[in-house]
C-alpha atoms as a PDB file:
ATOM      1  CA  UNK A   1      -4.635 -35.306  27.068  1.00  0.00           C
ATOM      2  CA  UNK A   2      -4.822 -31.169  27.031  1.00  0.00           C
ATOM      3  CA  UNK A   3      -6.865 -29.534  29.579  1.00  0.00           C
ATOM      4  CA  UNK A   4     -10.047 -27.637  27.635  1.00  0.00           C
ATOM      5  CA  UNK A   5     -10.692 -25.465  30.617  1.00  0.00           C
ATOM      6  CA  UNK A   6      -7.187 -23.828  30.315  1.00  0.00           C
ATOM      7  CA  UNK A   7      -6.926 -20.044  29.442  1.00  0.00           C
ATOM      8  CA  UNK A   8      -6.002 -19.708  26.327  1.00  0.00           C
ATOM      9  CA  UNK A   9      -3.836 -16.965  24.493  1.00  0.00           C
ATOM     10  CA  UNK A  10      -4.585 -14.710  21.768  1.00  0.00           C
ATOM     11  CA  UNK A  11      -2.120 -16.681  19.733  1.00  0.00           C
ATOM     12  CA  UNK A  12      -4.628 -19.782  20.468  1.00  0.00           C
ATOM     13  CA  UNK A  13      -7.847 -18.493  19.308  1.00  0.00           C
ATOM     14  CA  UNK A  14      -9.164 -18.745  15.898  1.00  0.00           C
ATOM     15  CA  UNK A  15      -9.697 -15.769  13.552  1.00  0.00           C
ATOM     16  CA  UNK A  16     -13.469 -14.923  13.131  1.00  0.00           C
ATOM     17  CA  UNK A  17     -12.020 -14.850   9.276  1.00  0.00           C
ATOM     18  CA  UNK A  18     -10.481 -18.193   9.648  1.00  0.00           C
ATOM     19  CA  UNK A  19     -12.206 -21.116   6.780  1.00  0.00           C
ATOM     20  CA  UNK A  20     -13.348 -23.033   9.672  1.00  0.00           C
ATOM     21  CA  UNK A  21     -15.756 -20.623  10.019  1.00  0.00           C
ATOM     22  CA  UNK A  22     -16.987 -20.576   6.525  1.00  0.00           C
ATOM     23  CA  UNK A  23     -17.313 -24.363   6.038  1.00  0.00           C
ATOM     24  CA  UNK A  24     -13.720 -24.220   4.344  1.00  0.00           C
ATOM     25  CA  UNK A  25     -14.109 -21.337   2.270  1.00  0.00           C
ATOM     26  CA  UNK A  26     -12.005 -18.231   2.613  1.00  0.00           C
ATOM     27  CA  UNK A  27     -13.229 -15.016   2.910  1.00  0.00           C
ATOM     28  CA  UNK A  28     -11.024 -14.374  -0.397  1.00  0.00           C
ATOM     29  CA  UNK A  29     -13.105 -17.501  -1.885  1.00  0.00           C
ATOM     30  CA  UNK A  30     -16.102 -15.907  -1.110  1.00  0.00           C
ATOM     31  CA  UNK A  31     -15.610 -12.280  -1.621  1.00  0.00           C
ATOM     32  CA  UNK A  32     -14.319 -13.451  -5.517  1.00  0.00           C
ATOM     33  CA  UNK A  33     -17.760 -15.517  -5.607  1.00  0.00           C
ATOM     34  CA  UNK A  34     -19.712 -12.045  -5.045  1.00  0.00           C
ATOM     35  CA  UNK A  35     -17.072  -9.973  -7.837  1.00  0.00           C
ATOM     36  CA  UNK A  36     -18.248 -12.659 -10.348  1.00  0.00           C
ATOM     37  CA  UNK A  37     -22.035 -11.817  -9.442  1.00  0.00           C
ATOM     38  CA  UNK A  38     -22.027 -15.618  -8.252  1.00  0.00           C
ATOM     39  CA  UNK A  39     -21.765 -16.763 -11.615  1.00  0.00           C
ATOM     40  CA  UNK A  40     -21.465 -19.491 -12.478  1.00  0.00           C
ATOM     41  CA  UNK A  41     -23.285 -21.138  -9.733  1.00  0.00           C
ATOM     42  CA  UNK A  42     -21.072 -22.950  -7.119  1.00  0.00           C
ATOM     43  CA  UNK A  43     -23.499 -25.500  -5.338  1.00  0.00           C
ATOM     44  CA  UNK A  44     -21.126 -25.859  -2.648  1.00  0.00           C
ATOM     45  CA  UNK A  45     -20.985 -22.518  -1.621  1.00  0.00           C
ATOM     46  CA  UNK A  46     -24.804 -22.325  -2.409  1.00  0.00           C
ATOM     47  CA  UNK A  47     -25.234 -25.254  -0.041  1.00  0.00           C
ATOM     48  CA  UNK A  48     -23.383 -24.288   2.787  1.00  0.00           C
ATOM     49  CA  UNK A  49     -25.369 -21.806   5.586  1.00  0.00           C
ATOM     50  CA  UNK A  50     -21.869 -20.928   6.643  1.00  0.00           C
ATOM     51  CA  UNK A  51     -20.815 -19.145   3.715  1.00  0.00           C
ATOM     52  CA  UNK A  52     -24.246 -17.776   3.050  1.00  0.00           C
ATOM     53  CA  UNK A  53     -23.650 -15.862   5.629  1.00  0.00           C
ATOM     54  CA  UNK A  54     -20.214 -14.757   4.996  1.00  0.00           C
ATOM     55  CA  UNK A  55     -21.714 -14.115   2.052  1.00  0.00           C
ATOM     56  CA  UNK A  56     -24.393 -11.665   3.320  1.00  0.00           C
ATOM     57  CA  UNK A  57     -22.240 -10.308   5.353  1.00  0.00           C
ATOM     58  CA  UNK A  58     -19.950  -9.343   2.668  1.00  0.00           C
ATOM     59  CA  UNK A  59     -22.804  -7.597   0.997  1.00  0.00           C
ATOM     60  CA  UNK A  60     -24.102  -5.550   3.755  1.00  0.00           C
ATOM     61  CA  UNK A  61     -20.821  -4.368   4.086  1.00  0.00           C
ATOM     62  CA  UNK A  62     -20.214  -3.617   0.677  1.00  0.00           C
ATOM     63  CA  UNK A  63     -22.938  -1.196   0.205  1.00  0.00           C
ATOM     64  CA  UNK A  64     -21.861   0.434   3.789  1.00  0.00           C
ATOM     65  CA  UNK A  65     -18.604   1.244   2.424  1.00  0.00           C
ATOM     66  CA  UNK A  66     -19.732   2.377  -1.156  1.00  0.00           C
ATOM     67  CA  UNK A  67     -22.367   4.491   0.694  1.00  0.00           C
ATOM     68  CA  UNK A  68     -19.406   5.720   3.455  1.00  0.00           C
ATOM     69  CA  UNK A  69     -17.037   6.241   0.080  1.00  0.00           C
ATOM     70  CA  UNK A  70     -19.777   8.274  -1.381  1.00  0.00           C
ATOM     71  CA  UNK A  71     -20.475  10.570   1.855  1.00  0.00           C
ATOM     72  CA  UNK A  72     -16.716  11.549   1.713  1.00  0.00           C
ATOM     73  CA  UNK A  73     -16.852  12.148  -1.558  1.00  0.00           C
ATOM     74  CA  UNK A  74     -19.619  14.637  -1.515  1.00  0.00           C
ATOM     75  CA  UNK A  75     -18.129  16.109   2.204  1.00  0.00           C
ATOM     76  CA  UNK A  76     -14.862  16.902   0.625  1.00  0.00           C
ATOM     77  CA  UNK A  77     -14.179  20.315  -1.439  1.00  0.00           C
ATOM     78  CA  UNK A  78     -14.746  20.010  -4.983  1.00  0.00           C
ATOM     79  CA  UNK A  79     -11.807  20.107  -7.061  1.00  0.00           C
ATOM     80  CA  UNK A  80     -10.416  22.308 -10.016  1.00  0.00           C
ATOM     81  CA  UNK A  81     -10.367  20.429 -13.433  1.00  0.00           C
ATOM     82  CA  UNK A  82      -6.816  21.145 -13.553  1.00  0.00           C
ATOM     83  CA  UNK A  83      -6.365  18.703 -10.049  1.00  0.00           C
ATOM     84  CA  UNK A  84      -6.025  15.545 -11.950  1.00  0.00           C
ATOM     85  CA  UNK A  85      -2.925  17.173 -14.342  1.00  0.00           C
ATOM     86  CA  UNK A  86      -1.359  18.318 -11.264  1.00  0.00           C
ATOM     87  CA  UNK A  87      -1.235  14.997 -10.275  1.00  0.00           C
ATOM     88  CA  UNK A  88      -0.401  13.222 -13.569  1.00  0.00           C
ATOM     89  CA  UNK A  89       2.644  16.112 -13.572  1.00  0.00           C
ATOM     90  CA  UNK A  90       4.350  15.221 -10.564  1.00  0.00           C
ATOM     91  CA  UNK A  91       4.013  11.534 -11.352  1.00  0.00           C
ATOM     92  CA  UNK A  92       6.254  12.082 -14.252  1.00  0.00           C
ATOM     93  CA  UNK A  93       8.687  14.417 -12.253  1.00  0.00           C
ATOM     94  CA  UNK A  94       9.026  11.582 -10.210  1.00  0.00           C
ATOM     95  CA  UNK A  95       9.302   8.712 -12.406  1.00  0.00           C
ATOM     96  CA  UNK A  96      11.909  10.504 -14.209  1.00  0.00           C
ATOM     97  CA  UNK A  97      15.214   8.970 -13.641  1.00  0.00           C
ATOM     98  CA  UNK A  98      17.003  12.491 -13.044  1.00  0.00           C
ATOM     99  CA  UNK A  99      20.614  11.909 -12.839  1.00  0.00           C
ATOM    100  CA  UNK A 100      22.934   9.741 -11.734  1.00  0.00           C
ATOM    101  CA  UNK A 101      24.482   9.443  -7.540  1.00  0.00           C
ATOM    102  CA  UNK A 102      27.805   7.898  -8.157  1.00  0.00           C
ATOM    103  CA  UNK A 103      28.525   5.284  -5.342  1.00  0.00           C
ATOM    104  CA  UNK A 104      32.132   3.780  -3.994  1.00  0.00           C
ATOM    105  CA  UNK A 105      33.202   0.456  -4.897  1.00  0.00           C
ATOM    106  CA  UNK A 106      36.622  -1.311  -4.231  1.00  0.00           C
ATOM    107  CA  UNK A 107      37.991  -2.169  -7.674  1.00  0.00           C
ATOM    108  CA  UNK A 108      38.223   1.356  -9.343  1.00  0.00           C
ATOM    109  CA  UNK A 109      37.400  -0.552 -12.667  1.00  0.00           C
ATOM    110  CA  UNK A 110      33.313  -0.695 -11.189  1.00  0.00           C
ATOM    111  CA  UNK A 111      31.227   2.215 -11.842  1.00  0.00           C
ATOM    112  CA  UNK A 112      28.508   1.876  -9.750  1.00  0.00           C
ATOM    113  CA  UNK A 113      25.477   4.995  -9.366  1.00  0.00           C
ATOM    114  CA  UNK A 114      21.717   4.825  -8.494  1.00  0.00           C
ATOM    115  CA  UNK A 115      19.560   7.290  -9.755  1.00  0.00           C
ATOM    116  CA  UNK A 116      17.997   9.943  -8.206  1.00  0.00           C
ATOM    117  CA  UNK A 117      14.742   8.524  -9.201  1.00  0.00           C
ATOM    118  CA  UNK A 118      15.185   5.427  -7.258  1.00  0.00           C
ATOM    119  CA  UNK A 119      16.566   7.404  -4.293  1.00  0.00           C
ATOM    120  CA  UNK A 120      12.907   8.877  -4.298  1.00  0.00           C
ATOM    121  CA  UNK A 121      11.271   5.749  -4.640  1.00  0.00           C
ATOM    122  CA  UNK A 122      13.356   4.387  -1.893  1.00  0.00           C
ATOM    123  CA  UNK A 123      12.278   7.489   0.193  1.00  0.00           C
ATOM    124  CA  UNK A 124       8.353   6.801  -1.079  1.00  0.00           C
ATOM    125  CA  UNK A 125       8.633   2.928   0.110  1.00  0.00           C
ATOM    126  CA  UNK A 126      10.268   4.066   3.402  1.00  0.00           C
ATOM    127  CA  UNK A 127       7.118   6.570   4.044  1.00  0.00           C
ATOM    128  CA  UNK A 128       4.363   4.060   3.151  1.00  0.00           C
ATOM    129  CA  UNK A 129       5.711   1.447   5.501  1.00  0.00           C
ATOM    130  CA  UNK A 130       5.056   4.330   8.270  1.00  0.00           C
ATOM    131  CA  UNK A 131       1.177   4.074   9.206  1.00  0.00           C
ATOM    132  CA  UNK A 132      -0.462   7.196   8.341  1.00  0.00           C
ATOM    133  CA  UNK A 133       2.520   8.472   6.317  1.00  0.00           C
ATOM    134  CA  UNK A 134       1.935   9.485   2.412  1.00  0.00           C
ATOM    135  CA  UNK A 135       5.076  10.727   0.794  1.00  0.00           C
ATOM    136  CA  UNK A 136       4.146  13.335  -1.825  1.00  0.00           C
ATOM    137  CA  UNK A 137       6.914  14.966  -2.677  1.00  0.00           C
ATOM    138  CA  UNK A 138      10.679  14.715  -2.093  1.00  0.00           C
ATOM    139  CA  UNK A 139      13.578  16.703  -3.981  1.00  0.00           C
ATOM    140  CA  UNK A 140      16.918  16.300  -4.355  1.00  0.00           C
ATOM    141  CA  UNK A 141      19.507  18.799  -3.931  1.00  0.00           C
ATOM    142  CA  UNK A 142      23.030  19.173  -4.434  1.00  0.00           C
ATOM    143  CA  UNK A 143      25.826  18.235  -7.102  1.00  0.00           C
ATOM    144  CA  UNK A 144      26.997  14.346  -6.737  1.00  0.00           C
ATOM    145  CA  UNK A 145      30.551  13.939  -7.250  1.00  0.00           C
ATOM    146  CA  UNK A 146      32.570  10.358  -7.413  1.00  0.00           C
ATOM    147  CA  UNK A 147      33.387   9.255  -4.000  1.00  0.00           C
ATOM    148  CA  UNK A 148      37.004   8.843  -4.885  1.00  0.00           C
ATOM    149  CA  UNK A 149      37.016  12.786  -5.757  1.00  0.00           C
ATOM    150  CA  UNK A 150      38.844  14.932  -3.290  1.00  0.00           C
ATOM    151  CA  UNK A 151      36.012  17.315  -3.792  1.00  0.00           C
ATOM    152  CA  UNK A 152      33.318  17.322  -1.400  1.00  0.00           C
ATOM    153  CA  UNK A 153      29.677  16.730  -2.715  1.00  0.00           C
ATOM    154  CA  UNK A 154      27.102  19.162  -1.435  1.00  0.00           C
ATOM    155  CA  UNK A 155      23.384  17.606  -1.398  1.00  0.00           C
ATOM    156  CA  UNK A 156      20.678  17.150   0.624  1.00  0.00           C
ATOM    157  CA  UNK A 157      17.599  15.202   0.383  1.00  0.00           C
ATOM    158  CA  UNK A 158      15.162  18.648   0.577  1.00  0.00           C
ATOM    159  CA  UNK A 159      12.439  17.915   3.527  1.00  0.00           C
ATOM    160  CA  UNK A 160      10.421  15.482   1.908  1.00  0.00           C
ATOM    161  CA  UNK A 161       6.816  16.425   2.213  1.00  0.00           C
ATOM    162  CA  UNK A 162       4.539  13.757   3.914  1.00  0.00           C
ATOM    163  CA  UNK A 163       1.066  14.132   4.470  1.00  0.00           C
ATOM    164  CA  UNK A 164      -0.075  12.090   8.170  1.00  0.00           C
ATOM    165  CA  UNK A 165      -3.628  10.757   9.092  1.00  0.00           C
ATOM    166  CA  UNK A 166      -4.320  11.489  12.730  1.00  0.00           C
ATOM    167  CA  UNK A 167      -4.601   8.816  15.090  1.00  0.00           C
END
């Protein structure tokens, strides 16, 4: 027999979100319900107060963040036409493959290299799983040589430029 009066964690309490809440709906359930303009009809949901009110509450907050979205749009500076090709531009810098970083293996009869396009998506995922961080630009500099050269390579991964949110 557990004792009901004993404190319980944070790791013991049920999420507000949880299905319990929502007669066994998720809010996921739900929120797809609303996308789909609650068509066709679900009697179960329809039936249940519980997810009536999720679903409410889903709409209230819907038209609070459409009306916040629009408020920012209309508080930030307007934009030159040309904006949206800027953008489009440095998405295909980026996706382009650019050449080839030759990397060491063992058995000299492997020829292994990664491209210097995945290097920057490596360095984009690395800045978007830092809160607040938005990679939006890196460059890579140098010449890459074969490991196995006596040559040294000279390159650098140019100070990516990351854009932070405060707090």
């Amino acid at each position: 027999m557990t004792d009901s009066s004993a404190p319980r964690g944070p790791e013991d309490r049920v999420s507000p979100l949880d299905e319990a809440h929502f007669d066994g709906f998720t809010v996921d359930q739900l929120s797809d319900y609303l996308d789909l303009a609650r068509t066709p009809r679900d009697e179960a949901i329809e039936s249940s107060a519980a997810a009536q009110n999720a679903l409410a509450a889903l709409s209230r907050l819907r038209k609070v963040a459409a009306k916040l979205i629009e408020a920012e749009a209309e508080a930030a500076p307007v934009r030159a036409p040309s904006w949206f090709k800027a953008i489009l531009d440095q998405i295909g810098v980026q996706a382009h493959a650019g050449r080839d970083i030759p990397l060491h293996h063992d058995d000299a009869r492997a020829h292994l290299a990664i491209s210097e396009g995945a290097v920057r998506a490596l360095i984009r995922t690395a800045g978007d799983g830092i809160d607040g961080v938005l990679v939006e630009r890196s460059r890579l500099e140098g010449t890459w040589r074969p490991p196995a050269s006596r040559s040294p390579s000279r390159s650098t991964c140019r100070s990516t430029r990351a854009l932070t949110r405060p707090g």
